[in-house]
Protein backbone atom coordinates (compact mmCIF):
# COMPACT_ATOMS: atom_id res chain seq x y z
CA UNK A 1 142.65 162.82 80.12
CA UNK A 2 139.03 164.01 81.27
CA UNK A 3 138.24 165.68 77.75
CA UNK A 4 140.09 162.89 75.73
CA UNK A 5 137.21 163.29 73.03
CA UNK A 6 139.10 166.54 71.90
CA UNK A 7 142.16 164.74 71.21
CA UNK A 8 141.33 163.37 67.88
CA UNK A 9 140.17 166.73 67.13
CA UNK A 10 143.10 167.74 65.08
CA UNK A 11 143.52 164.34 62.90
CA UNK A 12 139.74 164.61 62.15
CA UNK A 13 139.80 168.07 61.11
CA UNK A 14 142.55 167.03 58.35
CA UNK A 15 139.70 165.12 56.65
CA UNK A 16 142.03 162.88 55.01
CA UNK A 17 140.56 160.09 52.77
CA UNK A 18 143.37 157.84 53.84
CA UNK A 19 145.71 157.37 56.89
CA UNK A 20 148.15 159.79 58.20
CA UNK A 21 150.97 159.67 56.55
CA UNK A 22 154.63 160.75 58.22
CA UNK A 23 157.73 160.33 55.95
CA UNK A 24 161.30 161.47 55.68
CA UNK A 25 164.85 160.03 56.19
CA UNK A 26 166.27 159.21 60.04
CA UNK A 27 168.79 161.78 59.90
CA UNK A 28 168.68 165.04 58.14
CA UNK A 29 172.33 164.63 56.62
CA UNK A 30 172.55 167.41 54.24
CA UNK A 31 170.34 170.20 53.56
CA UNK A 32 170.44 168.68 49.88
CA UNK A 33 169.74 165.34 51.06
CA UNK A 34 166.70 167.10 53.03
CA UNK A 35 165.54 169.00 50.42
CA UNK A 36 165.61 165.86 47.67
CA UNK A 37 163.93 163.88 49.52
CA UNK A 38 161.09 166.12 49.92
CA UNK A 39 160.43 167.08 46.24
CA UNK A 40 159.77 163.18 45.90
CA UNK A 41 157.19 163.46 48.56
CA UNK A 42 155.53 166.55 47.85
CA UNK A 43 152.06 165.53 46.08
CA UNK A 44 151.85 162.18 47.20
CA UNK A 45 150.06 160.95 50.13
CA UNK A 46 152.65 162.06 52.93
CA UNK A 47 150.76 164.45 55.15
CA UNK A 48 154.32 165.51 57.09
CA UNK A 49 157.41 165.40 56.48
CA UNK A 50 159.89 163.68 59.30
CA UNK A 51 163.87 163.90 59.64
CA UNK A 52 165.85 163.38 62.84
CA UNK A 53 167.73 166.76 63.63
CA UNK A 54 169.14 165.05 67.22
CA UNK A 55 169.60 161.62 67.37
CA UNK A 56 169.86 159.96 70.99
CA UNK A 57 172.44 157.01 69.90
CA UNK A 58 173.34 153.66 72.01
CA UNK A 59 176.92 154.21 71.91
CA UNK A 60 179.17 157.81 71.61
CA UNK A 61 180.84 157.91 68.06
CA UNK A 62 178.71 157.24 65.68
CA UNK A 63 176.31 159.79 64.17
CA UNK A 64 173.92 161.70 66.88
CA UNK A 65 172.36 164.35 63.86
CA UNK A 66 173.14 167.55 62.53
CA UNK A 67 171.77 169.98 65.34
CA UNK A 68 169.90 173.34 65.15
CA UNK A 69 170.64 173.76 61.49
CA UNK A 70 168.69 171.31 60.14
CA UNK A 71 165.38 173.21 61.41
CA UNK A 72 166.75 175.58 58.88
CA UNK A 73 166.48 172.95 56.11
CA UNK A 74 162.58 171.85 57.53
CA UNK A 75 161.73 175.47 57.68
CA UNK A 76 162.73 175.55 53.16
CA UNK A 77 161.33 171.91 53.11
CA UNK A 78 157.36 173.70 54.04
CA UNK A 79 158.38 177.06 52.20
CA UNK A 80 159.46 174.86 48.93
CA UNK A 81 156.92 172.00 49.03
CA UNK A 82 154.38 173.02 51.28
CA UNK A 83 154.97 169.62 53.51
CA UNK A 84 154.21 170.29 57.23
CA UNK A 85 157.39 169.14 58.96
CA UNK A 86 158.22 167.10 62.00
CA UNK A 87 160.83 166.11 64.15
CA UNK A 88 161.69 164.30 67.41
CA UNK A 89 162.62 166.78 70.76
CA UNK A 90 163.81 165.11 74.06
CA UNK A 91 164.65 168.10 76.28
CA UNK A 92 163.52 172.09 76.79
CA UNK A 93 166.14 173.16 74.52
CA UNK A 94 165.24 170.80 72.03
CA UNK A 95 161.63 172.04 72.31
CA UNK A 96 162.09 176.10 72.09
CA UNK A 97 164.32 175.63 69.07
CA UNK A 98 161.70 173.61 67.40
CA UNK A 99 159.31 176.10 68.41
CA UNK A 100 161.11 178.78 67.01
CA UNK A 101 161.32 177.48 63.76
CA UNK A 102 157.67 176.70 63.38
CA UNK A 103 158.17 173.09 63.21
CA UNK A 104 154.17 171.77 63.20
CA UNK A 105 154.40 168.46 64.73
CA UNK A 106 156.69 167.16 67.55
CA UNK A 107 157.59 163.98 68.51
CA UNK A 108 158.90 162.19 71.84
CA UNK A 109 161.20 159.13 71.16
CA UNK A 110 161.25 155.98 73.06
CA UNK A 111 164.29 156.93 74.71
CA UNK A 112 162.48 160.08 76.22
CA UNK A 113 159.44 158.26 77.56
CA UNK A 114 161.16 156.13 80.22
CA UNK A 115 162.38 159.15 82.06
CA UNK A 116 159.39 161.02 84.06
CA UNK A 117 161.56 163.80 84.14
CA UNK A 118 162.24 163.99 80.40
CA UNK A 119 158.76 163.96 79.32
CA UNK A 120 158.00 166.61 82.56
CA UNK A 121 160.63 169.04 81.04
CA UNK A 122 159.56 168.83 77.53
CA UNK A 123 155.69 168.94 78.73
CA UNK A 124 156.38 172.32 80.97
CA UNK A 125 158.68 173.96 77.49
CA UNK A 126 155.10 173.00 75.57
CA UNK A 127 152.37 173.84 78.08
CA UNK A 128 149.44 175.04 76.28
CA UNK A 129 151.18 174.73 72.49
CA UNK A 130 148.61 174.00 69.78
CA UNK A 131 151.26 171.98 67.78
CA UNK A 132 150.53 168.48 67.57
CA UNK A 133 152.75 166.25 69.77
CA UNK A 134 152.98 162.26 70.00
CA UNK A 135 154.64 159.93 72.15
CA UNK A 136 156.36 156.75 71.21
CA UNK A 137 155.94 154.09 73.58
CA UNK A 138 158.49 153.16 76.03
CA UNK A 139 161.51 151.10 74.92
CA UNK A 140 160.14 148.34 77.29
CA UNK A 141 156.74 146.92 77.26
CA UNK A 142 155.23 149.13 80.35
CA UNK A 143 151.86 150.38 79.75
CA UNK A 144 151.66 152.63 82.96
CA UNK A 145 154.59 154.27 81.47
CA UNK A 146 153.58 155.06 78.30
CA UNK A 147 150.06 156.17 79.64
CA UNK A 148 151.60 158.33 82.38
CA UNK A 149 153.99 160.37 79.33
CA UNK A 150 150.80 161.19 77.90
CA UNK A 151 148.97 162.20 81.18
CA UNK A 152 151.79 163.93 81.92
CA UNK A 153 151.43 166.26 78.74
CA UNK A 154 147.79 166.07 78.97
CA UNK A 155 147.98 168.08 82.45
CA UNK A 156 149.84 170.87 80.47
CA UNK A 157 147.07 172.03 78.38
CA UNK A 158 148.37 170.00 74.96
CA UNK A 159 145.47 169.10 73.45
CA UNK A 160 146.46 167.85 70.11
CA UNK A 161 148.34 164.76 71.60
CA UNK A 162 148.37 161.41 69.59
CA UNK A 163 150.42 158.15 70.07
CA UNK A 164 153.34 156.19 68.16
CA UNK A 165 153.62 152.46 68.56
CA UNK A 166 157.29 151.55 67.11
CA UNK A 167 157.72 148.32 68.95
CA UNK A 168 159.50 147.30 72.21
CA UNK A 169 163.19 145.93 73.20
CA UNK A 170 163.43 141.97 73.85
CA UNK A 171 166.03 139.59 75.00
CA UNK A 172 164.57 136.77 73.30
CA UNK A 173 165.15 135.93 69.47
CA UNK A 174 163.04 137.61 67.14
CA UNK A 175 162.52 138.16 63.26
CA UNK A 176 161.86 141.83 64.44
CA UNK A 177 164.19 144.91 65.33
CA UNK A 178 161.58 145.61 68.26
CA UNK A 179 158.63 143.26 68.71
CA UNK A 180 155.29 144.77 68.22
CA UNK A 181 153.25 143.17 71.12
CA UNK A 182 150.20 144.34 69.71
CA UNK A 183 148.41 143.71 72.59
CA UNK A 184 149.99 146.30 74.77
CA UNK A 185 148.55 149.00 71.13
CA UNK A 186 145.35 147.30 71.46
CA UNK A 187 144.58 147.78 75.01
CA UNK A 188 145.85 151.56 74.85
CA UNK A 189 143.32 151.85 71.63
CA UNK A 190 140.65 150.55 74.09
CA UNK A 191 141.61 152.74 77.20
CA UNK A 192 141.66 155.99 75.00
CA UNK A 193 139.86 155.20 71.43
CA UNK A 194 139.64 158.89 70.58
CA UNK A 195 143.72 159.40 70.94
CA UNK A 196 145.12 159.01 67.30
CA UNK A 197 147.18 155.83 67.08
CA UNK A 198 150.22 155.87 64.71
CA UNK A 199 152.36 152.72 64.21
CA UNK A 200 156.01 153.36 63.24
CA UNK A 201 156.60 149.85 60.53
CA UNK A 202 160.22 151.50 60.43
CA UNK A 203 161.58 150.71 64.06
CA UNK A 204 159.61 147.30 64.76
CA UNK A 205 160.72 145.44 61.69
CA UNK A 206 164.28 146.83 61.29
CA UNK A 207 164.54 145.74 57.69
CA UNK A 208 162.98 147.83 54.49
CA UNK A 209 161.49 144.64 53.05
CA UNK A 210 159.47 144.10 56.04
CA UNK A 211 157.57 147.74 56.37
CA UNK A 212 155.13 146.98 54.25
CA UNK A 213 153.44 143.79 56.04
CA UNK A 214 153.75 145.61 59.12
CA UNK A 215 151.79 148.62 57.82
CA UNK A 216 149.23 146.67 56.50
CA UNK A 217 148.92 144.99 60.28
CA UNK A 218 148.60 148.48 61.86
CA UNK A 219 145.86 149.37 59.34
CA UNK A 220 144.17 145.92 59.90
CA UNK A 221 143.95 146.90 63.46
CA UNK A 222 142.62 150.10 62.94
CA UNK A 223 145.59 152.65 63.55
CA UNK A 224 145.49 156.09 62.39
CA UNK A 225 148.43 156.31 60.56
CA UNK A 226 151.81 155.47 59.78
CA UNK A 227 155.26 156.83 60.47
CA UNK A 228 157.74 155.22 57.38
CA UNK A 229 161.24 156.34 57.19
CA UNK A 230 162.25 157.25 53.77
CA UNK A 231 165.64 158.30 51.99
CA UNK A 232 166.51 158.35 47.90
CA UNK A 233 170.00 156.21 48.79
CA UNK A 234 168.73 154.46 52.25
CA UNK A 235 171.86 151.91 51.59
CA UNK A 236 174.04 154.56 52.46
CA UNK A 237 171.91 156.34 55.00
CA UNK A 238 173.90 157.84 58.08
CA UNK A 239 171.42 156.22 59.86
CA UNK A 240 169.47 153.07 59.96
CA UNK A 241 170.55 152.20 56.76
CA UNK A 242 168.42 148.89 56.69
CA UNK A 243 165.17 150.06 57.91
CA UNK A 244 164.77 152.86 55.35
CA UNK A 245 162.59 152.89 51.55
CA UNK A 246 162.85 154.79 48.63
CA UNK A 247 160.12 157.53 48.15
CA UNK A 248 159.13 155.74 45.16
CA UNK A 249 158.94 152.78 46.99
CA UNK A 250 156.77 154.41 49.65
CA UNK A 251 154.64 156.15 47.03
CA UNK A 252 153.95 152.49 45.40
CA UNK A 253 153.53 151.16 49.21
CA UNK A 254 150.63 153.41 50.02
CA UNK A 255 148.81 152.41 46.98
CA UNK A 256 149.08 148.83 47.78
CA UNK A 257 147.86 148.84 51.38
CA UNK A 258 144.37 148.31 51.91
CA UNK A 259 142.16 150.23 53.92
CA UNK A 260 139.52 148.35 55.96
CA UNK A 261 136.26 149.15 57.06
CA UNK A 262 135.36 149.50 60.43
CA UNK A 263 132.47 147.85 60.19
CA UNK A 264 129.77 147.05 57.42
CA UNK A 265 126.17 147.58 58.11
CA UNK A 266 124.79 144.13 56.18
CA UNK A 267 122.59 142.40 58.35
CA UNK A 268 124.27 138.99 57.13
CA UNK A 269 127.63 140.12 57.65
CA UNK A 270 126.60 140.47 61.48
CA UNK A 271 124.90 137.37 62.04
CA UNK A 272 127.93 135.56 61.11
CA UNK A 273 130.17 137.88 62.83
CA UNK A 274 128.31 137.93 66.16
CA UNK A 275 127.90 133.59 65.48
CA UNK A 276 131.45 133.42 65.56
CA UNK A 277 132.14 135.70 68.20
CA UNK A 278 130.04 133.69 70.58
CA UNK A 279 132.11 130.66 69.29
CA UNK A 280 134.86 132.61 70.41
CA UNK A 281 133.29 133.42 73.68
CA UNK A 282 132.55 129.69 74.32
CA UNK A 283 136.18 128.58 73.34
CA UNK A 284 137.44 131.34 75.65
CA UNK A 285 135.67 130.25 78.76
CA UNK A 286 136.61 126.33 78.27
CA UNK A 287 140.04 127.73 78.24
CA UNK A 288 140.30 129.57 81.35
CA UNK A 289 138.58 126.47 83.02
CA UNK A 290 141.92 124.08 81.37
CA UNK A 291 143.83 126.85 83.08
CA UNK A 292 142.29 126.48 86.38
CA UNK A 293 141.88 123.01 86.31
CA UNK A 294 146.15 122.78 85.60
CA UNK A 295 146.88 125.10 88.22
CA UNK A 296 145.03 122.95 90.78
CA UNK A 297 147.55 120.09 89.30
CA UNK A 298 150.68 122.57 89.76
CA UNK A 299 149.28 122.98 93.27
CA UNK A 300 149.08 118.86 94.01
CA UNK A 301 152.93 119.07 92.86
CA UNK A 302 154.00 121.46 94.66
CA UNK A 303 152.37 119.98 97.69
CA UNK A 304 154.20 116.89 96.98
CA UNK A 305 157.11 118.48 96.27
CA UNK A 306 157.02 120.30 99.57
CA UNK A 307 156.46 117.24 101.67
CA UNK A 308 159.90 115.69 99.57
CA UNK A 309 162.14 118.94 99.76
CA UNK A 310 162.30 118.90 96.47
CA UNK A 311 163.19 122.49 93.96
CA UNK A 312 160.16 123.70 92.52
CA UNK A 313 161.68 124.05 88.88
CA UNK A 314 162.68 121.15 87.24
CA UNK A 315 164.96 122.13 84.04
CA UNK A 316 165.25 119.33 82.14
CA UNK A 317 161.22 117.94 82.20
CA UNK A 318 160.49 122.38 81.25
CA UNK A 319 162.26 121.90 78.40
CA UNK A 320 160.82 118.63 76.93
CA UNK A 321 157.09 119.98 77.50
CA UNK A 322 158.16 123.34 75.65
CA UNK A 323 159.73 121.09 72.84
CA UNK A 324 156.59 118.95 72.58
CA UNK A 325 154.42 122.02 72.57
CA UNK A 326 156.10 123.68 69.69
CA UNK A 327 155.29 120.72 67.59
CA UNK A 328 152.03 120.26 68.69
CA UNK A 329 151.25 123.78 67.65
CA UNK A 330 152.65 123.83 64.41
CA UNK A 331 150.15 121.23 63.68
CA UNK A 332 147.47 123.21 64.93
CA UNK A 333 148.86 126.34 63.14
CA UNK A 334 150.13 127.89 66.09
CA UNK A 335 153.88 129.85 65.59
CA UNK A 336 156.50 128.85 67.71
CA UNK A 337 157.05 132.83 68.79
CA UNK A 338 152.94 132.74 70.27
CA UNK A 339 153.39 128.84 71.84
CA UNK A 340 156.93 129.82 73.80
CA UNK A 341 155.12 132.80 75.02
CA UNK A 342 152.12 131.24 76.00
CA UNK A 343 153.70 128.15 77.34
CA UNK A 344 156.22 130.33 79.53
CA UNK A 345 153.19 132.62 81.46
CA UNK A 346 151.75 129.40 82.43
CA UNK A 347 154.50 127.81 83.17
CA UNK A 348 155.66 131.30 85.71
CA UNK A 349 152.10 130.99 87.20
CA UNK A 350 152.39 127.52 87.92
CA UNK A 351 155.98 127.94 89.18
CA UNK A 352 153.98 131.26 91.30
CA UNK A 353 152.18 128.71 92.65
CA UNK A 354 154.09 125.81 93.62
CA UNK A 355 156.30 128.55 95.25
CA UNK A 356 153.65 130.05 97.58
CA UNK A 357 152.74 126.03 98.95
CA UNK A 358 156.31 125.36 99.46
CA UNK A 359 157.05 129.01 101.42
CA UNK A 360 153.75 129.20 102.83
């Protein structure tokens, strides 16, 4: 990743005026299903268009794609629309045979990414291919994992490499089909700012009427692009029926989001910007000090706890302070989803603690 300034090469020399753009159904069903979809898409904004030829399912039985022959129905999609076309490969063969049929960008799914030998496989079948590839994150929240897919392709001579950020698995409730943990994004963004960064609104919410407040997030946050699943009947969709839009309904969408700056240049703009980032700065530090200050208190329990042979978690007093700290941040405009998380890493570290007096 020495030469990472050449990897936004190829997403700056489309010299789009708006974001990337990826549509197309989950599955490629028919080839007329394939083909209708695209005439909706052609002349619009969509930059390439997506549809799953293989699709990696939880359970055997239902629908795992229509094979080989749907790279026959991508290859009349660009000849009769002109749409670049894409696709998701998670093995050699999957690779050559997208290869051979000129398909110009490839994807790796989330499925893919947790196996080092996966993305090695599929890295050695592409070595020194000037199609574009991107990598979905892992289905878990592992950073090192995601990275090392990408260094991993990186070391083959693929220089027009890219990201997709479609959310990660959870046990815990949430309003989302895979949460977005934006932070984990964010912090690859700031690792490698010159790697194109495209969010995938489809696979984190779940649900159609959902896409377009997480697209607007992604562009808030300065992503590249967008990958948006699209089908002209997405209630009966072989696939991911629920998470799916209508072209016209993605055509509408893309007028309706709104691009940010990066920046603005007005002097007044940045005196108030950099005023309340020092704000920011100050709250910040007095917060880390309340953090310090109530892990010296989880170490006085656990010393008394120690000298009692007493169990370092307590069950019933957890739950009351979580309780009271959901309420108390609704009144400071706090969601419950950021106070349980919050309230549960400091609650591990103070466990952590107590632990390492009692053991030690």
């Amino acid at each position: 990743m020495e030469n990472r300034k050449e990897l936004r090469t190829w997403l700056d020399d489309m010299k789009l005026d708006h974001p990337l753009v990826i549509a197309g159904p989950c599955s490629a069903e028919t080839e007329a299903q394939v083909l209708n979809i695209a005439q909706q898409l052609k002349d619009t904004d969509v930059n390439y268009y997506r549809a799953g030829i293989w699709k990696p399912r939880t359970r055997p039985g239902n629908f795992e794609g229509v094979g080989a022959l749907g790279l026959k129905w991508l290859q009349k999609v660009k000849a009769e629309t002109g749409l670049k076309t894409a696709t998701e490969v998670a093995n050699r063969a999957h690779v050559e045979l997208a290869l051979e049929h000129d398909i110009d960008l490839l994807w790796i799914g989330a499925r893919s990414t947790v196996s080092p030998f996966i993305v090695q496989e599929i890295a050695d079948a592409l070595k020194g291919t000037d199609k574009i590839v991107l990598v979905k994150n892992p289905v878990n929240p592992d950073l090192p994992l995601w990275l090392g897919a990408i260094e991993r392709l990186a070391s083959s001579n693929i220089k027009n490499l890219g990201v997709i950020h479609r959310g990660f698995s959870t046990y815990e409730k949430s309003k989302y089909r895979n949460n977005p943990e934006w932070q984990l994004a964010i912090e690859l963004q700031t690792k490698f700012p010159d790697l194109p960064l495209i969010c995938d609104p489809s696979h984190i919410t779940g649900k159609r009427d959902m896409v377009f407040d997480v697209s607007q997030a992604a562009l808030d946050l300065n992503f590249d692009g967008l990958m948006i699943e699209t089908h002209f009947d997405p209630d009966n969709a072989w696939s991911d029926a629920a998470q799916q839009i209508t072209p016209k309904a993605l055509i509408q969408m893309t007028k309706d989001l709104k691009i940010r700056k990066e920046t603005d240049s007005e002097t007044e703009y940045n005196i108030k910007l950099n005023n309340l980032r020092a704000q920011i700065d100050v709250v910040d530090n007095q917060i880390i000090e309340l953090l310090g200050k109530r892990m010296k208190v989880a170490d006085g329990i656990g010393i008394l706890k120690k000298e009692k042979n007493v169990a370092v978690l307590q069950s019933k007093r957890w739950n009351e302070i979580l309780g009271k700290m959901v309420l108390e941040g609704e009144d400071k405009g706090l969601s419950e989803e950021f106070i349980l998380k919050m309230f549960k890493a400091i609650h591990q570290e103070s466990i952590n603690h107590q632990e390492k007096i009692i053991n030690g």
